[in-house]
C-alpha atoms as a PDB file:
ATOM      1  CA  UNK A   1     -42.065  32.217-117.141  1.00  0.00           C
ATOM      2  CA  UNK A   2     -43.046  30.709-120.676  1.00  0.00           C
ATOM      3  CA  UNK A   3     -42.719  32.374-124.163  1.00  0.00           C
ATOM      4  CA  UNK A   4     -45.811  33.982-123.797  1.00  0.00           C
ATOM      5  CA  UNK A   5     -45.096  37.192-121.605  1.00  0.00           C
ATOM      6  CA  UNK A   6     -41.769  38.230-124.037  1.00  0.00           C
ATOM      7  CA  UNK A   7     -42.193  35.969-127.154  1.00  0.00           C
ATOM      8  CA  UNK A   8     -39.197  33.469-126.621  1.00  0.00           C
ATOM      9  CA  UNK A   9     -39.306  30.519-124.376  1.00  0.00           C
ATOM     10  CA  UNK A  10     -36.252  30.185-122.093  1.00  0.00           C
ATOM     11  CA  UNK A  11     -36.664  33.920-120.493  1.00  0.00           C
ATOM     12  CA  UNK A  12     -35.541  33.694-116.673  1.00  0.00           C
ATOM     13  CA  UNK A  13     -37.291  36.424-113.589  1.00  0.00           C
ATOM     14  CA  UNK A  14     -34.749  38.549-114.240  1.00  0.00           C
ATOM     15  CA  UNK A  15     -35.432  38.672-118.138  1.00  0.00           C
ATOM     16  CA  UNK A  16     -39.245  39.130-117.071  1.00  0.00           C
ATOM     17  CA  UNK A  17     -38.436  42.202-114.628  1.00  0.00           C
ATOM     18  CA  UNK A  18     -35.652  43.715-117.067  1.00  0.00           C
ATOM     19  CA  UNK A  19     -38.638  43.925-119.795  1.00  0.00           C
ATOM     20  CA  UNK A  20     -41.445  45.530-117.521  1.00  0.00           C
ATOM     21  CA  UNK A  21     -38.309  48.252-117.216  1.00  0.00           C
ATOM     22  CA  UNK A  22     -37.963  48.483-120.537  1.00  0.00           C
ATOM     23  CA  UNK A  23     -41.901  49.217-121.463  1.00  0.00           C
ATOM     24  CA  UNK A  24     -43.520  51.967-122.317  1.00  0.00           C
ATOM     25  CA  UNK A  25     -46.614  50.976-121.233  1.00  0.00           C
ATOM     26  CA  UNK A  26     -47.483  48.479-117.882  1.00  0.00           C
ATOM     27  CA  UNK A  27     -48.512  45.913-120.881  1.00  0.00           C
ATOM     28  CA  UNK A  28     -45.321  45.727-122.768  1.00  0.00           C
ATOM     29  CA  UNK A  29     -46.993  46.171-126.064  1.00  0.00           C
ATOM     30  CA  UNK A  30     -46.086  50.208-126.227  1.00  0.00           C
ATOM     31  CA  UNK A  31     -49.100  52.353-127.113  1.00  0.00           C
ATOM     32  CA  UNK A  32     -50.699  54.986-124.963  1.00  0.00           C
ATOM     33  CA  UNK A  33     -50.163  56.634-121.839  1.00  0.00           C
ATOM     34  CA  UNK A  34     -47.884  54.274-119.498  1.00  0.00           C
ATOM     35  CA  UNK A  35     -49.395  52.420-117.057  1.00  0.00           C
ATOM     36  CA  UNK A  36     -46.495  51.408-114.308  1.00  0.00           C
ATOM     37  CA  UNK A  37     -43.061  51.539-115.388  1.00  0.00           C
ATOM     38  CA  UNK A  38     -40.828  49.614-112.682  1.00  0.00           C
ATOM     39  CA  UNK A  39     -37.416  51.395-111.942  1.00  0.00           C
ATOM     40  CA  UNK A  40     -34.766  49.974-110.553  1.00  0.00           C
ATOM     41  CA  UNK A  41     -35.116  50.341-106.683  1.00  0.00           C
ATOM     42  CA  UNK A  42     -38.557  47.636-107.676  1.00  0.00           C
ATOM     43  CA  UNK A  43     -36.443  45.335-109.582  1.00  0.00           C
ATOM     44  CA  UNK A  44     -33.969  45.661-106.290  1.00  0.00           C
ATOM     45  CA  UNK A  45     -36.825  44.935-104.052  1.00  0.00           C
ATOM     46  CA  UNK A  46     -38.338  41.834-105.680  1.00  0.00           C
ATOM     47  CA  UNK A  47     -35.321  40.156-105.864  1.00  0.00           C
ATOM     48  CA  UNK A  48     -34.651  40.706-102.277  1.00  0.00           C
ATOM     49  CA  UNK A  49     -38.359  39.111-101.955  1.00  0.00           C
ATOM     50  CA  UNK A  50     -37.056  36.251-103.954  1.00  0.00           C
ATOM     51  CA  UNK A  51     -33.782  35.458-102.514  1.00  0.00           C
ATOM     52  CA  UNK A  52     -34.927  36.612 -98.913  1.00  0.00           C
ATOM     53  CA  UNK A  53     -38.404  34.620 -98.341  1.00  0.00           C
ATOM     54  CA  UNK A  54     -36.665  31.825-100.740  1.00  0.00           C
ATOM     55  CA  UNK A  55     -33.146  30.862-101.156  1.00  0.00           C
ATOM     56  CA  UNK A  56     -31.975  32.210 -97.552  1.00  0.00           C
ATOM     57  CA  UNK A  57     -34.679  30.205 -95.715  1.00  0.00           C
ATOM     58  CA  UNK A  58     -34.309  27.361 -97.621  1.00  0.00           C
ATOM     59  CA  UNK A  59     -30.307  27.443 -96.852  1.00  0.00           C
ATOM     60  CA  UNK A  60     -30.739  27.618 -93.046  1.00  0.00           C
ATOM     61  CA  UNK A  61     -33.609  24.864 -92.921  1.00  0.00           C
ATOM     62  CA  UNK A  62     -31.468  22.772 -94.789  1.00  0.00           C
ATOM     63  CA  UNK A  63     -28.379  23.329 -92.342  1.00  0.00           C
ATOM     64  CA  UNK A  64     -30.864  22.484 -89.451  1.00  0.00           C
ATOM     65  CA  UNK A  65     -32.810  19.515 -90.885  1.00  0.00           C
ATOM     66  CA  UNK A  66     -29.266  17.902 -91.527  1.00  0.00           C
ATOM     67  CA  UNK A  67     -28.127  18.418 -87.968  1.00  0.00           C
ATOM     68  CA  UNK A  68     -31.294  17.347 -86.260  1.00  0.00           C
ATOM     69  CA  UNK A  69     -31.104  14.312 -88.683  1.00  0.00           C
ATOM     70  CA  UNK A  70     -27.018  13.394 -87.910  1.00  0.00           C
ATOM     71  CA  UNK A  71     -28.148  13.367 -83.959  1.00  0.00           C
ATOM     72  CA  UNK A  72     -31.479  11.262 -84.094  1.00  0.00           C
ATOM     73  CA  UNK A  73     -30.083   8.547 -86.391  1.00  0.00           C
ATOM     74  CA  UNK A  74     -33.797   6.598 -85.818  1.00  0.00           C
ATOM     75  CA  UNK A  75     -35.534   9.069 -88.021  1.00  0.00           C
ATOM     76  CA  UNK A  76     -32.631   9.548 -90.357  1.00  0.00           C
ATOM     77  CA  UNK A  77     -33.124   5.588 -91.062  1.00  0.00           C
ATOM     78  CA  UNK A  78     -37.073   5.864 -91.287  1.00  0.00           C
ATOM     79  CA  UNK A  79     -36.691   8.587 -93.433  1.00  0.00           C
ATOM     80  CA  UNK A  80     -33.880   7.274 -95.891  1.00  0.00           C
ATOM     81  CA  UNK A  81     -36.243   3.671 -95.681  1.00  0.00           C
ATOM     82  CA  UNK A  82     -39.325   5.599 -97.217  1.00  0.00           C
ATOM     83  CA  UNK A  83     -37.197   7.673-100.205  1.00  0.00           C
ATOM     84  CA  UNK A  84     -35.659   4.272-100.933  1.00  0.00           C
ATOM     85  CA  UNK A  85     -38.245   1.891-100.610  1.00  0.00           C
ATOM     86  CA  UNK A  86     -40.404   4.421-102.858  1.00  0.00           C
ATOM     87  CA  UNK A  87     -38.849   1.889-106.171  1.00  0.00           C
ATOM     88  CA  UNK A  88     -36.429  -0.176-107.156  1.00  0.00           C
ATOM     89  CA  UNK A  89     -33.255   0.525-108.355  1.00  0.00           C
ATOM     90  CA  UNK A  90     -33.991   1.064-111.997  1.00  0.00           C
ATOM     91  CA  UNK A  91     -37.060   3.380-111.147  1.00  0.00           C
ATOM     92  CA  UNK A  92     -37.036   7.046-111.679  1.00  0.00           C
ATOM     93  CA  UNK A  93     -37.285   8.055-108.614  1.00  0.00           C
ATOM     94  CA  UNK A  94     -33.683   6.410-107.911  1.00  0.00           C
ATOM     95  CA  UNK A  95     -31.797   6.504-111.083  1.00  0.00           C
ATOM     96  CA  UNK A  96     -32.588  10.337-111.722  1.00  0.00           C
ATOM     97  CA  UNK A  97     -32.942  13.213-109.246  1.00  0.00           C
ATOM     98  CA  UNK A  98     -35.761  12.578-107.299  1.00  0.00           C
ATOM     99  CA  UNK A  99     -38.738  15.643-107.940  1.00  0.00           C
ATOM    100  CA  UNK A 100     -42.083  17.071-106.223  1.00  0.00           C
ATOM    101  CA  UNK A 101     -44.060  14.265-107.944  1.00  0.00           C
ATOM    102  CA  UNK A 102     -42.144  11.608-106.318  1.00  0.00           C
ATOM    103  CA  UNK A 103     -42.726  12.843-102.884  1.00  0.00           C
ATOM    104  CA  UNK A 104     -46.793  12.228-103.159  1.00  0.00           C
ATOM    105  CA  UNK A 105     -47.378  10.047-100.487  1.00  0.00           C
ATOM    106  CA  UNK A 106     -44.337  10.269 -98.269  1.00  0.00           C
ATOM    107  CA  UNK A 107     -45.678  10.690 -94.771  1.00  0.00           C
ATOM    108  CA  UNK A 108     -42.571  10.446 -92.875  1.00  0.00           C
ATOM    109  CA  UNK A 109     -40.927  13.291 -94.916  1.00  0.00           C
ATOM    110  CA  UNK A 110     -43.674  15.664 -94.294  1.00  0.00           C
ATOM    111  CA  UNK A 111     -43.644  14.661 -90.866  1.00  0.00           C
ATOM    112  CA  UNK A 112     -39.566  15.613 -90.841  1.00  0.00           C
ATOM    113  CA  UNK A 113     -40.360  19.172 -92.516  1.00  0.00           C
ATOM    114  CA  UNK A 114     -42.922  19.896 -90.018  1.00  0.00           C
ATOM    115  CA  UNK A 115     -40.706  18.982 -87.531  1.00  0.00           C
ATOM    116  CA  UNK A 116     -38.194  21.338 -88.937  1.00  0.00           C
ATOM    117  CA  UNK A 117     -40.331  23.994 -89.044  1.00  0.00           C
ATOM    118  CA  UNK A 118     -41.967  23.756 -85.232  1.00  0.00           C
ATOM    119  CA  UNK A 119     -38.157  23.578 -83.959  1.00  0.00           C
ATOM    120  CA  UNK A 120     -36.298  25.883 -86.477  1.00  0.00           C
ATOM    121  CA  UNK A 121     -38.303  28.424 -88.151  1.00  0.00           C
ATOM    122  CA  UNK A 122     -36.174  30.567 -90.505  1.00  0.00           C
ATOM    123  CA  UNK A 123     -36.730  33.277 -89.072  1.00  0.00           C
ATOM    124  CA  UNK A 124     -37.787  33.435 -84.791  1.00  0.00           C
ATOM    125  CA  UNK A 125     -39.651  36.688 -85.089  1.00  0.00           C
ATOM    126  CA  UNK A 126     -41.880  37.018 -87.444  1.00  0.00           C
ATOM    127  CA  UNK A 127     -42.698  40.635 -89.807  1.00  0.00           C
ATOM    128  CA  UNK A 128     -44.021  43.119 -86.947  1.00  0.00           C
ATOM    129  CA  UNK A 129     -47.401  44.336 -87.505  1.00  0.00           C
ATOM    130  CA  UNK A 130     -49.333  47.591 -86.040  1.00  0.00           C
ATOM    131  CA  UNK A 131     -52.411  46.980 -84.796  1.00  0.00           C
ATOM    132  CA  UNK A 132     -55.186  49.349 -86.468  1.00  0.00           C
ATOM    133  CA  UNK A 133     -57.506  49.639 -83.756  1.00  0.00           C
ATOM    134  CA  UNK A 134     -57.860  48.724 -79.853  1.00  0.00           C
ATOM    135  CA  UNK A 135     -58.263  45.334 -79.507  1.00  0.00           C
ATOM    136  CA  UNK A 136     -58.449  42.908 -76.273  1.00  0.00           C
ATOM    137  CA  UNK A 137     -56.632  39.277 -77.052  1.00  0.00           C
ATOM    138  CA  UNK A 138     -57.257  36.988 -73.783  1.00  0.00           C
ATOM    139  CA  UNK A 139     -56.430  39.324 -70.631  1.00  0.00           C
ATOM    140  CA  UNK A 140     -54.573  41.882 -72.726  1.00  0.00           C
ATOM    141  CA  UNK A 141     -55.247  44.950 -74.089  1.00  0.00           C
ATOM    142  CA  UNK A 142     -53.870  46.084 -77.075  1.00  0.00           C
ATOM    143  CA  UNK A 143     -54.203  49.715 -78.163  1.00  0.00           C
ATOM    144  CA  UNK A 144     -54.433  50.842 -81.789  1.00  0.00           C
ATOM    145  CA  UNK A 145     -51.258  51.851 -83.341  1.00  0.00           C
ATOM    146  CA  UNK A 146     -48.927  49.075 -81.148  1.00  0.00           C
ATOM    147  CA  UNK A 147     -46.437  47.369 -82.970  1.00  0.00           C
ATOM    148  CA  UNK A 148     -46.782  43.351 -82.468  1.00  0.00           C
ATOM    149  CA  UNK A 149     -44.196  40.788 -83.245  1.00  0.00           C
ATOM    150  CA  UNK A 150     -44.807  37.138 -82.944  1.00  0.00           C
ATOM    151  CA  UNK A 151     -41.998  34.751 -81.935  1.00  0.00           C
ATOM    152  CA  UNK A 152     -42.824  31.960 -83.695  1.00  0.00           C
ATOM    153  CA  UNK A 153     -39.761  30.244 -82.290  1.00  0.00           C
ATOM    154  CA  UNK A 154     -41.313  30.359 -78.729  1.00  0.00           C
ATOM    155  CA  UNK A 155     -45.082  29.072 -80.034  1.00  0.00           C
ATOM    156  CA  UNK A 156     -43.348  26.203 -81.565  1.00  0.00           C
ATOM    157  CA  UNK A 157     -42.126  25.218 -78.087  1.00  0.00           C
ATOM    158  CA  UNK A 158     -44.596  26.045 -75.984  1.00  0.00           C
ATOM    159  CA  UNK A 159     -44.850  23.267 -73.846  1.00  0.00           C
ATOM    160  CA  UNK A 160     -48.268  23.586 -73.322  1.00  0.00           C
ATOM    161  CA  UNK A 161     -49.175  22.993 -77.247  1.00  0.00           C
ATOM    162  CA  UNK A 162     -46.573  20.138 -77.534  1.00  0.00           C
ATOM    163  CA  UNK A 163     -44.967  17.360 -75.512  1.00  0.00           C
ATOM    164  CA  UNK A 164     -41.318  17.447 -74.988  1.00  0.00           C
ATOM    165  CA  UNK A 165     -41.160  20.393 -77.197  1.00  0.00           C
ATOM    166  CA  UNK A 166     -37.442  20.291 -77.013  1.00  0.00           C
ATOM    167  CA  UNK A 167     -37.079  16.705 -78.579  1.00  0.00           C
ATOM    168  CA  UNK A 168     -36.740  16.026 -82.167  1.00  0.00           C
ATOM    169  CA  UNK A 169     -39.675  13.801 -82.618  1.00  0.00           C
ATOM    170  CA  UNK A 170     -41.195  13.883 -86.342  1.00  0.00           C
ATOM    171  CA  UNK A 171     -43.584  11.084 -85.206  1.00  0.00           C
ATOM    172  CA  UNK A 172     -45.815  13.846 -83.594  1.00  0.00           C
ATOM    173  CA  UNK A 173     -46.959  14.472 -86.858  1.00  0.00           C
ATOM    174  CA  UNK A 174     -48.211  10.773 -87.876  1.00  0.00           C
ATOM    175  CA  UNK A 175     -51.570   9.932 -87.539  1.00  0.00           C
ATOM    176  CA  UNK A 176     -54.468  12.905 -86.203  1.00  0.00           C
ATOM    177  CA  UNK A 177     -51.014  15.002 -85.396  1.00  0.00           C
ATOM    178  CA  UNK A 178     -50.617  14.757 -89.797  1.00  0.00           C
ATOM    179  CA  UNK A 179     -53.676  17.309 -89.868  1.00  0.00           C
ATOM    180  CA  UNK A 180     -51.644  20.345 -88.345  1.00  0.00           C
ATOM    181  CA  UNK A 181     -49.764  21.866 -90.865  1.00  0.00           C
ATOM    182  CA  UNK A 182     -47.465  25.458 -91.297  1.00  0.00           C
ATOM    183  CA  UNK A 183     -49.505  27.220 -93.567  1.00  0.00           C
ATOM    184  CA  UNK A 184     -51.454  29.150 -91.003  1.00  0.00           C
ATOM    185  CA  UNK A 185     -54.541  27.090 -90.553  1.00  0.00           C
ATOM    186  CA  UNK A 186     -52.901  26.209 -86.701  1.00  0.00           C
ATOM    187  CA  UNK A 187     -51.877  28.620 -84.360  1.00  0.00           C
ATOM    188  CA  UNK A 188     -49.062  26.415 -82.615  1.00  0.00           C
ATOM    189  CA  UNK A 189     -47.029  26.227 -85.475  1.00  0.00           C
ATOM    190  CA  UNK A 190     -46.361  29.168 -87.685  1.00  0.00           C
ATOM    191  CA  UNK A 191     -43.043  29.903 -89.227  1.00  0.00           C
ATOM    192  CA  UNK A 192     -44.509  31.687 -92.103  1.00  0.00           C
ATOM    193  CA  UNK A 193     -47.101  33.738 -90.279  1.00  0.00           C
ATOM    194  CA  UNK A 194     -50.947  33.573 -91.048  1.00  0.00           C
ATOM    195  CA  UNK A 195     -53.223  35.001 -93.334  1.00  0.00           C
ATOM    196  CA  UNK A 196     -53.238  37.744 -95.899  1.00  0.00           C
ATOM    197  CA  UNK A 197     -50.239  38.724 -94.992  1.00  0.00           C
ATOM    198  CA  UNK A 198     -48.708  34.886 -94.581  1.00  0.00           C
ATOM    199  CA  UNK A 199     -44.429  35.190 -96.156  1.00  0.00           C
ATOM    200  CA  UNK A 200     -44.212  35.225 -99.813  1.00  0.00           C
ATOM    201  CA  UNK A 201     -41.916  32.649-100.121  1.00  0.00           C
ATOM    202  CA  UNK A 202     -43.772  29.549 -98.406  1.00  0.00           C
ATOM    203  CA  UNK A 203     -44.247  27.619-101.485  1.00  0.00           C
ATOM    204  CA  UNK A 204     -41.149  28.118-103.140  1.00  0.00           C
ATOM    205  CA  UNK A 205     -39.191  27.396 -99.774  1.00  0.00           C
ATOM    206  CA  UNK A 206     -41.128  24.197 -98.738  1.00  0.00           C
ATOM    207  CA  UNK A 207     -41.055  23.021-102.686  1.00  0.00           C
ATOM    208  CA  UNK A 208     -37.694  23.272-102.698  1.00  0.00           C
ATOM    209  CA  UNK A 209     -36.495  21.915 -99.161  1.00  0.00           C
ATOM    210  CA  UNK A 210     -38.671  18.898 -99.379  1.00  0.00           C
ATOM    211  CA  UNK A 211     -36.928  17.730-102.942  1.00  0.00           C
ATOM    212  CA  UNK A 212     -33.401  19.216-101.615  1.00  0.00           C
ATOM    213  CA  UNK A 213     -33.498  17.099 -98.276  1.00  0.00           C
ATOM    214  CA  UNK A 214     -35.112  14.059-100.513  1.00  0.00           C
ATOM    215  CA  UNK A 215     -32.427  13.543-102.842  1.00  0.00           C
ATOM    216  CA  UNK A 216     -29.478  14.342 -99.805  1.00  0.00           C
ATOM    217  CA  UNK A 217     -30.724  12.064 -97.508  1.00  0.00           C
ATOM    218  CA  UNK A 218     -32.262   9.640-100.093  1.00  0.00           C
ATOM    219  CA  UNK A 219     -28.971   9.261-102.681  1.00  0.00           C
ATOM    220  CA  UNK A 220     -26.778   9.528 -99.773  1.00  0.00           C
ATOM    221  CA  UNK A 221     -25.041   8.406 -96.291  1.00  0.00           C
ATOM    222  CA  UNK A 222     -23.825  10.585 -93.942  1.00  0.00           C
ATOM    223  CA  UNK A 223     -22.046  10.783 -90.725  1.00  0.00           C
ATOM    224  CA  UNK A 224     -19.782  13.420 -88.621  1.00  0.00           C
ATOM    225  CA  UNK A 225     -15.941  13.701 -89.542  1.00  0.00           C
ATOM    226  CA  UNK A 226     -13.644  10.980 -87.562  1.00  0.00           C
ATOM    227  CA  UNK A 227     -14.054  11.044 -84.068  1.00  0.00           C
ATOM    228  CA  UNK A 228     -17.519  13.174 -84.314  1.00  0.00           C
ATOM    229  CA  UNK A 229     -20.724  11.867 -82.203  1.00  0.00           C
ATOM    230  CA  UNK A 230     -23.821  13.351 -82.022  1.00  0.00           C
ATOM    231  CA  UNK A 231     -23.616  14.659 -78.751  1.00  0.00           C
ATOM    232  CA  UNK A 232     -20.707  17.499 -80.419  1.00  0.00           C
ATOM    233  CA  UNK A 233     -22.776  18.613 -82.984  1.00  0.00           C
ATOM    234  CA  UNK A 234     -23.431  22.138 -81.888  1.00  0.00           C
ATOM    235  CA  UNK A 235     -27.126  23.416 -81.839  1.00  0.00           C
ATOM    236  CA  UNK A 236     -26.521  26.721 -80.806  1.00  0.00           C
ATOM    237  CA  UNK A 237     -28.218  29.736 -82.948  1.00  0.00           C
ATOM    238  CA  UNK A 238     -26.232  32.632 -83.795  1.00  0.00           C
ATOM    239  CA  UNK A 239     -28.059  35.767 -83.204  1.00  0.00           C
ATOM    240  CA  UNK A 240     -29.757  37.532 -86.016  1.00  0.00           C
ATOM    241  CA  UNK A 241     -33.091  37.931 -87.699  1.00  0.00           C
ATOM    242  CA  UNK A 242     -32.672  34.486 -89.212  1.00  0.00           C
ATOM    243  CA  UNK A 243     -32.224  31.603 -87.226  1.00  0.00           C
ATOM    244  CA  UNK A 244     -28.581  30.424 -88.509  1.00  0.00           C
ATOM    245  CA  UNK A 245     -26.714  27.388 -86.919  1.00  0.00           C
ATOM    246  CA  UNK A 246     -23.872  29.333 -84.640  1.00  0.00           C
ATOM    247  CA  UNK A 247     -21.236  26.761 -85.839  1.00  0.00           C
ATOM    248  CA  UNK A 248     -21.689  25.792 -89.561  1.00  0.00           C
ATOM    249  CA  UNK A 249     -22.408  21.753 -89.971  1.00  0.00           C
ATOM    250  CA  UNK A 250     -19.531  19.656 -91.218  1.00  0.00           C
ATOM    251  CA  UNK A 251     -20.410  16.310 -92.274  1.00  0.00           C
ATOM    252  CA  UNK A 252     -19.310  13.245 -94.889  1.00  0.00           C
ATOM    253  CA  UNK A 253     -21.275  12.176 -97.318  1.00  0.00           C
ATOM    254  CA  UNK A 254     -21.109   8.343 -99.420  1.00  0.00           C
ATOM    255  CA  UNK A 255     -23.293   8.105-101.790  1.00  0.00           C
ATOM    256  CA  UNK A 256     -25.805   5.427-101.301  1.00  0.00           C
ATOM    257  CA  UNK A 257     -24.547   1.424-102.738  1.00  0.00           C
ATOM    258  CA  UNK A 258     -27.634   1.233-104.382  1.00  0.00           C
ATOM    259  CA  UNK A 259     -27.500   4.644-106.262  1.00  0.00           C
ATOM    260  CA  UNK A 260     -24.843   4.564-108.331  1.00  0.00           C
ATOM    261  CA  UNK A 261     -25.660   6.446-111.355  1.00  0.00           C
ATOM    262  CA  UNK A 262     -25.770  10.522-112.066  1.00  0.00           C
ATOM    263  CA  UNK A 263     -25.194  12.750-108.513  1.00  0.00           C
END
C-alpha cells in the first residue's frame, strides 16, 4: 500500500487493516453513520488468507521444486543455463537479486513451475463446493445440495491427460504444450481451482516462487549431503490438507563462481 490510503508512505497490510479498525466510518475520513467497521475476528481472517493461500504454499512448492530439481540433474542444468546465460556477470540480473522483470522470457522456468504445479499442487484437494442445483457431468448425476471436492493431485496425473505422468519432465511444457497454463483456462491442470472462485493467493504465490527458485537455483549450486544420491531423496507426502514433503529436504548449497557479490 502507498501513502495514499493513510497519508504516510511506508504503511505495511497490517498498518492498512489496523486503520479500517480504527475508523469510524468504512472511508476512514470519520463523518456520518459508519459504513463497515472490521473487528478483530476479520483482521484474523485475512491474514490467515494471506499467509494461508501465500506464504504456506509458496514454502511447500519450494521444498518440492528443490527435490524434483536435486533428482533430475538435466533440468537443474537447463534451468541454471537460462538464469545465467540471461547476462553477463556485471549485469543486473547477476550482480543483484534477480526480480519478476528479469524472468520475461524464460521459457524453461515457466516450464519448471508448471511442472511443479501438475506434480505437487499445494494443496491435493481443492476448497469443497455444494452444488446448487441437479446437475448431470458425463454419466453422473449430481443432485443439488452435494458437496464436491476436486483432487487436483489425481487430474494432474491422470494418465490419460499426460504421458508418463509420474516423471518429472518440464519439457512437456515447451512448444504447443507452453499454451496450457494453471490459472484455470485447462482442466488437466488446476492447483488453484477455476473460475470465480479460483484461490486468492495465485498471484502472490506464483510471483513469489518463480523469483525465489530463480535466484536459489540461479546464484547457487547444490547437491545432497556426503554420501547422498538422488535415488535417497525421499518423495513421500505427509498426510494433511497441504501437500508437505514427509521427510524435510536437506541439501548444500555453494554459491555460484561466477556470482560472487551480495547473497
Amino acid at each position: 500500500m502507498g501513502g495514499d490510503a493513510l497519508g504516510r508512505h511506508d504503511s505495511t497490510f497490517v498498518d492498512v487493516l489496523l486503520s479500517l479498525g480504527d475508523n469510524t466510518s468504512g472511508n476512514g475520513t470519520g463523518g456520518a453513520a459508519p459504513e463497515r467497521r472490521f473487528t478483530r475476528d476479520n483482521v484474523k481472517g485475512l491474514l490467515a488468507n494471506l499467509f494461508g493461500a501465500g506464504a504456506d504454499s509458496t514454502i511447500i512448492v519450494l521444498e518440492w521444486a528443490m527435490a524434483e530439481l536435486l533428482r533430475n540433474k538435466d533440468a537443474m542444468k537447463k534451468l541454471q543455463h537460462e538464469l545465467r546465460s540471461a547476462g553477463s556477470i556485471d549485469s543486473q540480473i547477476m550482480d543483484n537479486m534477480i526480480t519478476q522483470e528479469d524472468l520475461e522470457g524464460m521459457v524453461y522456468l515457466k516450464a519448471v513451475m508448471k511442472e511443479m504445479m501438475r506434480l505437487h499442487p499445494p494443496g491435493s484437494l481443492l476448497i469443497p463446493r455444494e452444488a446448487m442445483e441437479p446437475a448431470r457431468i458425463q454419466r453422473y448425476d449430481v443432485p443439488s445440495k452435494t458437496m464436491v471436492i476436486v483432487n487436483a493431485w489425481a487430474i494432474g496425473r491422470d494418465p490419460d491427460s499426460w504421458e508418463s505422468p509420474e516423471e518429472f519432465r518440464p519439457e512437456r511444457f515447451l512448444g504447443i504444450g507452453g499454451e496450457v497454463d494453471f490459472r484455470g483456462r485447462h482442466f488437466q491442470l488446476v492447483p488453484f481451482g477455476s473460475g470465480r472462485r479460483v484461490c486468492l493467493g495465485i498471484n502472490f504465490t506464483m510471483s513469489i516462487m518463480e523469483v525465489a527458485i530463480a535466484n536459489l537455483v540461479g546464484r547457487f549450486d547444490w547437491a545432497l549431503p556426503e554420501g547422498g544420491t538422488e535415488e535417497v531423496v525421499d518423495m513421500e507426502e505427509a498426510p494433511g490438507i497441504t501437500s508437505r514433503k514427509r521427510v524435510p529436504l536437506r541439501v548444500l548449497a555453494t554459491q555460484w563462481a561466477s556470482c560472487d557479490h551480495d547473497v
